[in-house]
Each structure stands twice: as C-alpha cells, then as structure tokens.
Protein backbone atom coordinates (compact mmCIF):
# COMPACT_ATOMS: atom_id res chain seq x y z
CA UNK A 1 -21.99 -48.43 -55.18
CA UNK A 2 -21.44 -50.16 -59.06
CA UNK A 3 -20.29 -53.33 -58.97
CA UNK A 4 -17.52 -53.54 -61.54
CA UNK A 5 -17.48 -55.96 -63.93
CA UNK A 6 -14.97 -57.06 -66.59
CA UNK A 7 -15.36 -59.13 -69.62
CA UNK A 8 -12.22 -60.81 -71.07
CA UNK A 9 -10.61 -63.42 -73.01
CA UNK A 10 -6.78 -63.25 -75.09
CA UNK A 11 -8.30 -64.52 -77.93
CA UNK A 12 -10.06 -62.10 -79.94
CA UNK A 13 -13.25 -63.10 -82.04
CA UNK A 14 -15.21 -64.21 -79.21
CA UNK A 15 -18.35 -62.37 -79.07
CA UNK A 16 -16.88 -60.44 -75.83
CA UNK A 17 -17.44 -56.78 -76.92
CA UNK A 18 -21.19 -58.06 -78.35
CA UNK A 19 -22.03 -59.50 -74.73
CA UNK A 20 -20.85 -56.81 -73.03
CA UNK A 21 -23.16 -54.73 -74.90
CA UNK A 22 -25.88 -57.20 -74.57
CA UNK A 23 -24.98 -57.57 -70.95
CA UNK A 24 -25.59 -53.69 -70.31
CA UNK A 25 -28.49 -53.70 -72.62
CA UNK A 26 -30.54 -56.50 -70.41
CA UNK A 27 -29.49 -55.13 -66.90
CA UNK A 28 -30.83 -51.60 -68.14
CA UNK A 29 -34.19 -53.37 -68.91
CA UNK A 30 -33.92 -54.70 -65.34
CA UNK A 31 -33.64 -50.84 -64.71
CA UNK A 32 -30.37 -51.05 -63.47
CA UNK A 33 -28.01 -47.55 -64.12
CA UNK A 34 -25.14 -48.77 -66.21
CA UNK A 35 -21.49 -47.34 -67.07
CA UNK A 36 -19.86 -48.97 -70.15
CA UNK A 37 -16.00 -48.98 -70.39
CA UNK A 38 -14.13 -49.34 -73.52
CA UNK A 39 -10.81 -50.51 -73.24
CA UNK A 40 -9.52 -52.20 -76.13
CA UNK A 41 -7.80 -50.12 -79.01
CA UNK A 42 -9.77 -51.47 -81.42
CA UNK A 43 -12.90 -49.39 -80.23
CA UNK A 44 -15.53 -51.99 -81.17
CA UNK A 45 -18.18 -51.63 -78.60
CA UNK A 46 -17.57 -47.43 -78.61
CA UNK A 47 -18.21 -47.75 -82.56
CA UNK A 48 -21.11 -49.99 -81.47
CA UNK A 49 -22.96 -48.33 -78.93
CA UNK A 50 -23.02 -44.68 -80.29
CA UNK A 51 -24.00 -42.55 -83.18
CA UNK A 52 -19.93 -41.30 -83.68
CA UNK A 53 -17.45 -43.08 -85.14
CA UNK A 54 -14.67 -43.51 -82.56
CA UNK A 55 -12.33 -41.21 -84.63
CA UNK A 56 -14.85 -38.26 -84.11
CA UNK A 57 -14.56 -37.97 -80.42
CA UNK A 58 -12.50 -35.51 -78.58
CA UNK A 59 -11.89 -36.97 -75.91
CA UNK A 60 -11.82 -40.83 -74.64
CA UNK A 61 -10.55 -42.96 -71.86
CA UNK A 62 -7.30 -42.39 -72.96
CA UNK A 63 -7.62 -39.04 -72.07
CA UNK A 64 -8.34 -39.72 -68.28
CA UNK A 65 -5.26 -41.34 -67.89
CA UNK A 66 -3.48 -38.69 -69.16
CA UNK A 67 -5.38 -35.99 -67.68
CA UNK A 68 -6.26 -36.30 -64.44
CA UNK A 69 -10.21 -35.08 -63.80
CA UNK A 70 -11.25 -35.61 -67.45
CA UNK A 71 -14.03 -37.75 -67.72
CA UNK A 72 -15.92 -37.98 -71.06
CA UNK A 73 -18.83 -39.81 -70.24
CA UNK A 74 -21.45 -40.30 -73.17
CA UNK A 75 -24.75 -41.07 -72.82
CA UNK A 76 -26.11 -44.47 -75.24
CA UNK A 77 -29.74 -44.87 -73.84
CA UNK A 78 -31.45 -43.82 -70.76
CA UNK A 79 -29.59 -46.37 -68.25
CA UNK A 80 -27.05 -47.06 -70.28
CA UNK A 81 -23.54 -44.31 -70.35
CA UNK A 82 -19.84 -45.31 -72.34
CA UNK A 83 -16.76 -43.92 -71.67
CA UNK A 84 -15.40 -44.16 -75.40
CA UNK A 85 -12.00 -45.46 -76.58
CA UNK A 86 -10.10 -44.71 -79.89
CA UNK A 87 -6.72 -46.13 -81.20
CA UNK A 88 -4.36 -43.74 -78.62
CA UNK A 89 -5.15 -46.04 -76.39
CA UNK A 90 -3.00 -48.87 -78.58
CA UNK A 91 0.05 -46.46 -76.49
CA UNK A 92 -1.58 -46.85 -73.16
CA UNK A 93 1.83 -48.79 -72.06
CA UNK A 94 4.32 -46.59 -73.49
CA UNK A 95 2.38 -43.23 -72.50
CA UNK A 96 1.58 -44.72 -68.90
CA UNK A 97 4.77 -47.06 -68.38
CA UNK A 98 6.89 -44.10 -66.46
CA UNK A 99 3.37 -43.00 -64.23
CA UNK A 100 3.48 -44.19 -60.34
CA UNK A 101 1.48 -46.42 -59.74
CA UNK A 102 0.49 -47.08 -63.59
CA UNK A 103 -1.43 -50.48 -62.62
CA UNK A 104 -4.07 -48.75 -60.85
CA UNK A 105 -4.68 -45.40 -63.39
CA UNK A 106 -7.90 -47.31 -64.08
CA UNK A 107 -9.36 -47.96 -60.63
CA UNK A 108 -7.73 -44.20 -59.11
CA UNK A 109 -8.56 -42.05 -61.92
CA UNK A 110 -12.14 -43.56 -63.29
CA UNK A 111 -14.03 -45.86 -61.66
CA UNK A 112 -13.42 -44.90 -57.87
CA UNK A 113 -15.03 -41.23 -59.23
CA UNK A 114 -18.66 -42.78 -60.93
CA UNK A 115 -18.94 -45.90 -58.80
CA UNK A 116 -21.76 -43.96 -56.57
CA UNK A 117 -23.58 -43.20 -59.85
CA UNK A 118 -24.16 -46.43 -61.58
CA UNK A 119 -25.30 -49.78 -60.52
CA UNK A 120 -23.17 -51.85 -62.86
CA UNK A 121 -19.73 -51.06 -64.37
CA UNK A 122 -18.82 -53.01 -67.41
CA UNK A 123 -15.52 -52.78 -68.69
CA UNK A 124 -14.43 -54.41 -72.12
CA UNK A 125 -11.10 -55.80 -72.16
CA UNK A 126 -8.71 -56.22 -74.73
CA UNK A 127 -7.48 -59.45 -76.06
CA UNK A 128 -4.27 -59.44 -74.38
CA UNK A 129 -2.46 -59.78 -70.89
CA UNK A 130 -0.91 -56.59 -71.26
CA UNK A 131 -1.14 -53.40 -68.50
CA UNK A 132 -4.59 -52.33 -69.56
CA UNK A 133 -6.10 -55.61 -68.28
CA UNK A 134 -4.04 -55.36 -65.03
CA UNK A 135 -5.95 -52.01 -64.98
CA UNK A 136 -9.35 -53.40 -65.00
CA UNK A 137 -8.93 -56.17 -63.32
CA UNK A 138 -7.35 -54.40 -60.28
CA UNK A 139 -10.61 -52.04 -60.73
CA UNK A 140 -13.03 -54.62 -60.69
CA UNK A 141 -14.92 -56.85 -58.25
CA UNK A 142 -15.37 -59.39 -60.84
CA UNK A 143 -14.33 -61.28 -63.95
CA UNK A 144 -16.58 -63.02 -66.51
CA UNK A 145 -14.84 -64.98 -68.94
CA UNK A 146 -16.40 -65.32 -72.63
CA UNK A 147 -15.37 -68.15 -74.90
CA UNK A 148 -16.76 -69.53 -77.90
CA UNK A 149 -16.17 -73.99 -78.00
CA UNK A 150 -13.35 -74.19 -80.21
CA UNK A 151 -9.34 -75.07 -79.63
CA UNK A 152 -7.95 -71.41 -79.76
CA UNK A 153 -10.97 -69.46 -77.33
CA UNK A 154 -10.05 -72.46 -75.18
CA UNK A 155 -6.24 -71.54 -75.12
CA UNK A 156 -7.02 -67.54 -74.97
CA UNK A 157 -9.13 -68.32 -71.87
CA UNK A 158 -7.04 -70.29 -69.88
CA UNK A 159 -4.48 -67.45 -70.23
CA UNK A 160 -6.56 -64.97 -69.29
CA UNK A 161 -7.67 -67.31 -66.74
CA UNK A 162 -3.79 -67.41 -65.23
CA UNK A 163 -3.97 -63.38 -65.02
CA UNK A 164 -7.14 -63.55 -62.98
CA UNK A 165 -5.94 -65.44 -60.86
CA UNK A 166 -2.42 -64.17 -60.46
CA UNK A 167 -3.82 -60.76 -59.78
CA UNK A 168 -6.70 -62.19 -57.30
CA UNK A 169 -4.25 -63.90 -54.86
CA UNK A 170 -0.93 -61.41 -55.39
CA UNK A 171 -1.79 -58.89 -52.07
CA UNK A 172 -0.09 -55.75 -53.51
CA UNK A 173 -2.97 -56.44 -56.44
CA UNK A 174 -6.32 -57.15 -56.14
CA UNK A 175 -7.38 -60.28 -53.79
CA UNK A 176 -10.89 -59.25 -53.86
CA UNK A 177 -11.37 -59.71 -57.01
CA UNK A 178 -13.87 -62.58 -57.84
CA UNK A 179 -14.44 -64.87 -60.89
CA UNK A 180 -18.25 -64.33 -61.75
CA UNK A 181 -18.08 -66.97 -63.96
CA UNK A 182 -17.82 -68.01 -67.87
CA UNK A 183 -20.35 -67.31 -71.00
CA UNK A 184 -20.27 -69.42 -74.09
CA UNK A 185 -21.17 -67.82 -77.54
CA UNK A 186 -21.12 -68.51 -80.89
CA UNK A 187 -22.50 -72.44 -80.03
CA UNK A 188 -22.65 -74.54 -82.76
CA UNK A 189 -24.29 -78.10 -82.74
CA UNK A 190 -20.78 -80.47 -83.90
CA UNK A 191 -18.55 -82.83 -83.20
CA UNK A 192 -15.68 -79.77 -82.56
CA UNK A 193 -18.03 -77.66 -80.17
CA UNK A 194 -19.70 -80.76 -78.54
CA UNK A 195 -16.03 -81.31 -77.74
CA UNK A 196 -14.77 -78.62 -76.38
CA UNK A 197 -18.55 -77.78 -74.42
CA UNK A 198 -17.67 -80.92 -72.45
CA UNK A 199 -13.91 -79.96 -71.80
CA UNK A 200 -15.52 -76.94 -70.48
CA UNK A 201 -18.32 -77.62 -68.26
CA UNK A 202 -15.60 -80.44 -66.71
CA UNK A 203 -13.78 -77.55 -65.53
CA UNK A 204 -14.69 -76.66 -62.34
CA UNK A 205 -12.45 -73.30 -61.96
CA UNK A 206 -14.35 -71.48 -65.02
CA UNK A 207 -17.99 -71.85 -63.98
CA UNK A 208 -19.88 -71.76 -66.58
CA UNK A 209 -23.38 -69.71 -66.50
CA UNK A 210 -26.05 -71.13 -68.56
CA UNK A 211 -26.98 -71.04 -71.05
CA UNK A 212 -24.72 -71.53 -73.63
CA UNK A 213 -25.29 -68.96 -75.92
CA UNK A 214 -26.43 -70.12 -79.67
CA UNK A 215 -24.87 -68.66 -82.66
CA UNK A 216 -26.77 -66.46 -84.58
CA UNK A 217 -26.61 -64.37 -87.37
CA UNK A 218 -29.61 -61.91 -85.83
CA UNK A 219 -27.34 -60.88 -82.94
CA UNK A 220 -24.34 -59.70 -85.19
CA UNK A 221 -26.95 -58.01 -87.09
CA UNK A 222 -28.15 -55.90 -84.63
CA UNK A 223 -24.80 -54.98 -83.12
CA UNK A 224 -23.28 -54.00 -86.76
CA UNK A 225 -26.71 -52.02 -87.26
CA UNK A 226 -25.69 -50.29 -83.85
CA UNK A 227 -29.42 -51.58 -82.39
CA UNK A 228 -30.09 -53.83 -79.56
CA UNK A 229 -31.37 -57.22 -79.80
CA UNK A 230 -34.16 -57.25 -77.69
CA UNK A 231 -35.62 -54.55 -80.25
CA UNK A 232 -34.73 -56.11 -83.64
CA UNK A 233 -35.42 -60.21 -82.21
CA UNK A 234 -36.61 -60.18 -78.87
CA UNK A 235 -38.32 -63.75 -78.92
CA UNK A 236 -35.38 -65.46 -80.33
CA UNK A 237 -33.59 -68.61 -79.04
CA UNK A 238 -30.40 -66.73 -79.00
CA UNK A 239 -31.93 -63.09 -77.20
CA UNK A 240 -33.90 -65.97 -74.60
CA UNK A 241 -30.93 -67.26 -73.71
CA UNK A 242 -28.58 -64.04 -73.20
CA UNK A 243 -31.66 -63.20 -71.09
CA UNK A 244 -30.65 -66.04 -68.60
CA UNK A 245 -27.58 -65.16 -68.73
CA UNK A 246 -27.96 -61.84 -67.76
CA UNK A 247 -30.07 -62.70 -65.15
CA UNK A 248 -27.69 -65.31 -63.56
CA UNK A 249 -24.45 -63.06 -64.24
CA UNK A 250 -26.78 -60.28 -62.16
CA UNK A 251 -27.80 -62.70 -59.11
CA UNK A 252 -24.41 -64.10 -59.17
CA UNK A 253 -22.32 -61.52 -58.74
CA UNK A 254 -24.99 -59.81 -56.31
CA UNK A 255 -25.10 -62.08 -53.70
CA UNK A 256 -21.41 -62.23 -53.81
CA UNK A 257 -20.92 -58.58 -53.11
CA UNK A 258 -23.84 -58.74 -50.57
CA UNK A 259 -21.69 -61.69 -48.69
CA UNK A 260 -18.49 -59.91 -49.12
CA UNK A 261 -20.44 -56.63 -47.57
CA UNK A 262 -21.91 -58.83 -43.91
C-alpha cells in the first residue's frame, strides 16, 4: 500500500512543485512505483512533468471529483504516473462546496482506488488553506513542509503548519496524519538566510531534514526544460543534496508507517 505524501506551504515561490518532482524523480531511481498528484490550479508540476500543456488534456483531477470512477492517470517515466490538473480546478470549492462529505472527495474518490498500485503518493498542494488542502491532507499519511529562509516562506509555513496540525488532532479529520518533516530550498549563504536557517532548525515542531537544499540555477533549468536533474547535473552540490533528502524523507516516513503498522 502507497504511502501518501503531501508537500505544502501558503506561500507560493518555494520550490514545492520542483521538489515534489525531484522527490518522485529520486524515489523512482530507488525503483520505487510512484503516483504524482497535481492539485494546485496553477498546474505547474502537470506542465512540468509531461509532454502536454495542461490546457490540452481532457480530462484531470478535477474531473474525478466530479465524476465519480474517472481516473486519468498519465504515465511521465517508467515508475513515475501524474494525475494532471488544469485551471477548473481554481472552482474546486464552489463546484464541490454542496457534495457530502466534500473534505474527503480526495481520499474516497482517488487515492483509496491506486494506493495498492504505487509505492509512494505525492500530492502537490496549493498555496493556500483552502478545501483542496483539507483534501490531501485528510488523504495522506504525511506532511512535508518546504520553505525557502526568508521572512514570508517563514510566515506561509507556520500557517500551513496550524492546518496540519488542526487536521491531525481534530478526530472527525485525520489524526493519523504525521509530519514527515521540513525541506529547505533556494539556500543562500547571507546574513537574511543565515537568519532565518537558525530560527528554523530552533524549531523543534518542523523537523528539518538535511540537507538544506542550495540554490541553483541548474535545477530550475531542468524543471523549465521539462528534464530531470539527475540527467542534466547529476554530480552537482544541489542534485547531492536533494539526494539526501530523498533518502531521509524515504527512511523517515517508512519506519513511521512500519511502527504505525506493529
């Protein structure tokens, strides 16, 4: 069974939708089976991980909440599928608002159906605290938090921070959900970053897995050129380090499940 995984901050800007993608890109060289979820309007990381632009698809994630059974899944590489979002899904709360049980469209209607199939579920949130990130984070085991070391990303994650946690202890809501932990991008060596790097790793609720990721103008590169890093700069400082990452995120959240499965 996947374990589902979402990525999230309120601020947008922060190299979420990148890591995601990065994320899904090293667990499938770990040869792990893994379902990408788009669920931000915007429809950066479908525009990013296929050959279509978002506009071109028939059918998206928006479509399996309104349409119970539909499930366009895509295929990106050989252990890698998306299920693709376009800008309907900017009326997810109006179109969904009236639905019983509208919270849990994500978890009922998606992810309970391919969970058998996949080893990892990653879903990209939106930058907001809206209804589609109660969706995925009542349909996930886990949140990782991604902030870059700056005043705003610091703000946008401590509110998303308050959702996690009022969904993970309100019972009707999801009290299994876990916080994986927090990634760092965009790291720049100054005063500013230096500052808010030490306001963060004083935080004990966020847990913070290292590295911190170094900002580099190779990784937006090979996300806007729709390739991954590890074939356009695969000994880099920056591709090294979301390496680690990866590979902590993966035993992290892991052993968790394993625990929570004894």
């Amino acid at each position: 069974m996947a374990i589902v995984i979402s990525f999230a901050n309120n601020k947008g800007g922060v190299g979420k939708t990148t890591t995601t993608l990065i994320m899904a890109q090293a667990f499938a060289r770990m040869k792990k089976k893994v379902l990408l979820i788009d669920l931000d309007s915007q429809a950066n990381l479908t525009l990013l991980s296929g050959d279509f632009e978002p506009t071109s698809r028939e059918l998206t994630i928006m479509d399996c909440f309104l349409t119970p059974g539909v499930l366009p899944i895509e295929k990106v590489t050989e252990n890698i599928d998306l299920i693709p979002a376009d800008l309907s899904l900017a009326t997810f709360d109006s179109s969904t608002a009236a639905m019983p049980e509208h919270l849990y469209l994500l978890d009922d209607l998606v992810v309970k159906k391919v969970r058998p199939e996949y080893d990892f579920i990653l879903i990209d949130c939106p930058p907001a605290l809206g209804n589609i990130a109660y969706n995925a984070f009542i349909a996930s085991d886990f949140v990782t938090l991604i902030t870059t070391p700056d005043e705003l990303s610091y703000q946008g994650l401590k509110m998303i921070y308050k959702l996690f946690h009022h969904v993970s202890t309100t019972a009707r809501l999801n009290t299994n959900l876990q916080l994986a932990g927090t990634i760092i991008t965009k790291y720049e060596r100054n005063k500013n970053s230096e500052l808010f790097l030490r306001l963060l790793r004083e935080d004990p609720q966020i847990r913070i897995i290292e590295p911190v990721i170094t900002k580099a103008t190779r990784i937006a590169q090979a996300t806007s050129s729709r390739k991954s890093i590890f074939d356009i700069d695969p000994n880099s400082k920056s591709t090294q380090q979301y390496v680690e990452v990866a590979k902590s995120l993966a035993l992290r959240v892991i052993t968790e499940s394993k625990k929570d499965n004894e």
